[in-house]
Protein backbone atom coordinates (compact mmCIF):
# COMPACT_ATOMS: atom_id res chain seq x y z
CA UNK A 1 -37.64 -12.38 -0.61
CA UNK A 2 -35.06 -12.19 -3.20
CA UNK A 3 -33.65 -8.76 -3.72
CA UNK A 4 -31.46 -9.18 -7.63
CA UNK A 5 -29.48 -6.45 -9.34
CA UNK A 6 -30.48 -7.11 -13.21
CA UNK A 7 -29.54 -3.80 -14.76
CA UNK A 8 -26.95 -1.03 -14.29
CA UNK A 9 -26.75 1.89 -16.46
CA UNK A 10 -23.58 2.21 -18.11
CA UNK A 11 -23.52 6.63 -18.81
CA UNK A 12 -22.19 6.60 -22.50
CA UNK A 13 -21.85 10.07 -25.42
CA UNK A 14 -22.26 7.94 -28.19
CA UNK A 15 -24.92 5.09 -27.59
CA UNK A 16 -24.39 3.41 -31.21
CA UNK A 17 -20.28 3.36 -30.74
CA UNK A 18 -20.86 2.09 -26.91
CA UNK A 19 -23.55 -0.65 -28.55
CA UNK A 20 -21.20 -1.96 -30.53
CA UNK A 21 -18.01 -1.93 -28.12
CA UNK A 22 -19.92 -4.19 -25.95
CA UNK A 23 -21.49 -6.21 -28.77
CA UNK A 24 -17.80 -6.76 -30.64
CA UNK A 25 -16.95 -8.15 -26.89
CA UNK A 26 -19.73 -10.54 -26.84
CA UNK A 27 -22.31 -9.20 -24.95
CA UNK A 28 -26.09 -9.56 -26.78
CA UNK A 29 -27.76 -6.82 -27.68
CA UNK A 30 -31.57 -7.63 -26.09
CA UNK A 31 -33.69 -4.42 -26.77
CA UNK A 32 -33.01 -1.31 -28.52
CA UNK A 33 -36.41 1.10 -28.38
CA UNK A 34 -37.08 4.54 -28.45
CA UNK A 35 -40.46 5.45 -26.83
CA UNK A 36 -40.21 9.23 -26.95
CA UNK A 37 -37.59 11.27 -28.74
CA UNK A 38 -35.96 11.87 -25.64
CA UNK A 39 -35.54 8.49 -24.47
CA UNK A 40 -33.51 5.74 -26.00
CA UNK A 41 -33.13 2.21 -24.07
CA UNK A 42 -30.37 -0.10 -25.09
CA UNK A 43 -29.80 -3.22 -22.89
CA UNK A 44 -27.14 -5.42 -23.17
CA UNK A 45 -26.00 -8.82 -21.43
CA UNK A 46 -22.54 -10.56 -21.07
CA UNK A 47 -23.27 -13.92 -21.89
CA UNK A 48 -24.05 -16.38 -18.75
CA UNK A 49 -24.99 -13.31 -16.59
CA UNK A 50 -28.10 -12.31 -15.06
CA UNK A 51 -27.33 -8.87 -14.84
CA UNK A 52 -27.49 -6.84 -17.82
CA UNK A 53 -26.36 -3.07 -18.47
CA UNK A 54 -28.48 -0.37 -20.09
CA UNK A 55 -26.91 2.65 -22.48
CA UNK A 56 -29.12 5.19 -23.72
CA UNK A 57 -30.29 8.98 -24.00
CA UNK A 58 -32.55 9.97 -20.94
CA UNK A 59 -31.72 6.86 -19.03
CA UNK A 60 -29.19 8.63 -16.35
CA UNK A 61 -27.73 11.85 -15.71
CA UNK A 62 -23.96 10.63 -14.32
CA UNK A 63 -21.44 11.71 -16.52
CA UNK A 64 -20.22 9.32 -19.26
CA UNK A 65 -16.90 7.58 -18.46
CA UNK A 66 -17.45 8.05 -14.55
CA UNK A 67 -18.34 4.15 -13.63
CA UNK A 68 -15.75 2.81 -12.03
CA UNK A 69 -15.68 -0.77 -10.47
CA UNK A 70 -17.78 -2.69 -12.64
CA UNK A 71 -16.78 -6.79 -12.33
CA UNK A 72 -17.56 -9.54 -14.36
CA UNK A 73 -16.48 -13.06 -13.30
CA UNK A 74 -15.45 -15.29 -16.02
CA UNK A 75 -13.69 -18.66 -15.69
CA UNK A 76 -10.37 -17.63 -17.46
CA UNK A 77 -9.44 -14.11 -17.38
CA UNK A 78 -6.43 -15.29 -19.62
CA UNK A 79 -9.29 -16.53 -22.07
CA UNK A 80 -10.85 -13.01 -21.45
CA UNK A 81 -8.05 -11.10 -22.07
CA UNK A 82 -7.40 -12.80 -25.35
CA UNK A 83 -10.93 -12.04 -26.61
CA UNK A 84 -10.42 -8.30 -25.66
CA UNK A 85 -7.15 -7.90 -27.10
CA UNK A 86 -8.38 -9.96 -30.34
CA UNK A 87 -11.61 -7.71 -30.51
CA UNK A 88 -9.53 -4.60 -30.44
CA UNK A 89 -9.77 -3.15 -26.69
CA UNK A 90 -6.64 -1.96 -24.48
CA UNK A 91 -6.64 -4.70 -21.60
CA UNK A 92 -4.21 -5.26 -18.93
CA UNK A 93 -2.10 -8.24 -18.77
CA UNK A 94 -3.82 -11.06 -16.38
CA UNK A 95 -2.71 -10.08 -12.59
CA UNK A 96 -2.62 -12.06 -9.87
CA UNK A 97 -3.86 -9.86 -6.90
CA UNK A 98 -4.21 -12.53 -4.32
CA UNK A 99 -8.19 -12.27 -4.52
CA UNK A 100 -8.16 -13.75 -8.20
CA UNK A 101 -6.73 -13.09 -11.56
CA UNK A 102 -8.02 -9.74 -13.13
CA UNK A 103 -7.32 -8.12 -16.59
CA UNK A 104 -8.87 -4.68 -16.82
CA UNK A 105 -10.55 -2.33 -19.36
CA UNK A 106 -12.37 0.79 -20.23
CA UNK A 107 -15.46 1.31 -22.48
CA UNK A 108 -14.63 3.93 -25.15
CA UNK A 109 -15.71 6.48 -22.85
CA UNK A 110 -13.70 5.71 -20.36
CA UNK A 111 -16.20 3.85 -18.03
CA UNK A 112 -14.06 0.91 -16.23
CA UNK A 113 -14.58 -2.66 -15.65
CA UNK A 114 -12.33 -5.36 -14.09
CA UNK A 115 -12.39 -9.11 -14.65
CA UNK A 116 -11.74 -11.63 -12.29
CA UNK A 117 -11.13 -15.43 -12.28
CA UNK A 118 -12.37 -16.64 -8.91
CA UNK A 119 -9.18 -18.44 -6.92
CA UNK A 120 -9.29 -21.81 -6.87
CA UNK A 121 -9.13 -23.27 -3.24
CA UNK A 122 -8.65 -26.85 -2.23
């Protein structure tokens, strides 16, 4: 039996400013519904990945900005940082931390994600 992560929720204040932080940085905005006034479901996927993140009202209770530790893996994280810094968002300069090159970044409310270029090994 496989057992996948496909969805994380992201906590966010305001889900139309968080939908389109993540959408200027290229992630696709799949579904956007509102079943009941209290609940609004936004997903959204980086391109290439199978694991998508959800924003929304009544979708969790942690407080927005507190996710820490969120990866991506991306073939360049020079390439990565580029598009962040050319799409408007803070990023670190590429790293080297032995495990990989990262650049880092926060969501507008502060939630934080790193992003890592495997090593390459011979």
């Amino acid at each position: 039996m496989d057992w996948k992560i496909e969805l994380v929720a992201i906590p966010v204040t305001d889900i139309d400013r968080a939908k389109d932080f993540y959408t200027s940085i290229g992630f696709n905005a799949d579904h956007d519904h509102s079943p009941s006034p209290d609940i609004r479901f936004v997903q959204l996927t980086p391109p290439g990945s199978g694991c998508s993140i959800c924003i929304g009202r009544g979708i969790t209770q942690a407080a927005p900005g507190s996710v820490e530790g969120m990866q991506m893996v991306v073939p360049s994280a020079q390439q990565a940082y580029d598009q962040l810094v050319a799409a408007g968002v803070e990023a670190s300069p590429v790293q080297d931390l032995g495990w990989g090159l990262f650049t880092f970044f926060a969501d507008p409310d502060g939630n934080r994600w790193a992003v890592q270029e495997l090593p390459k090994y011979n």
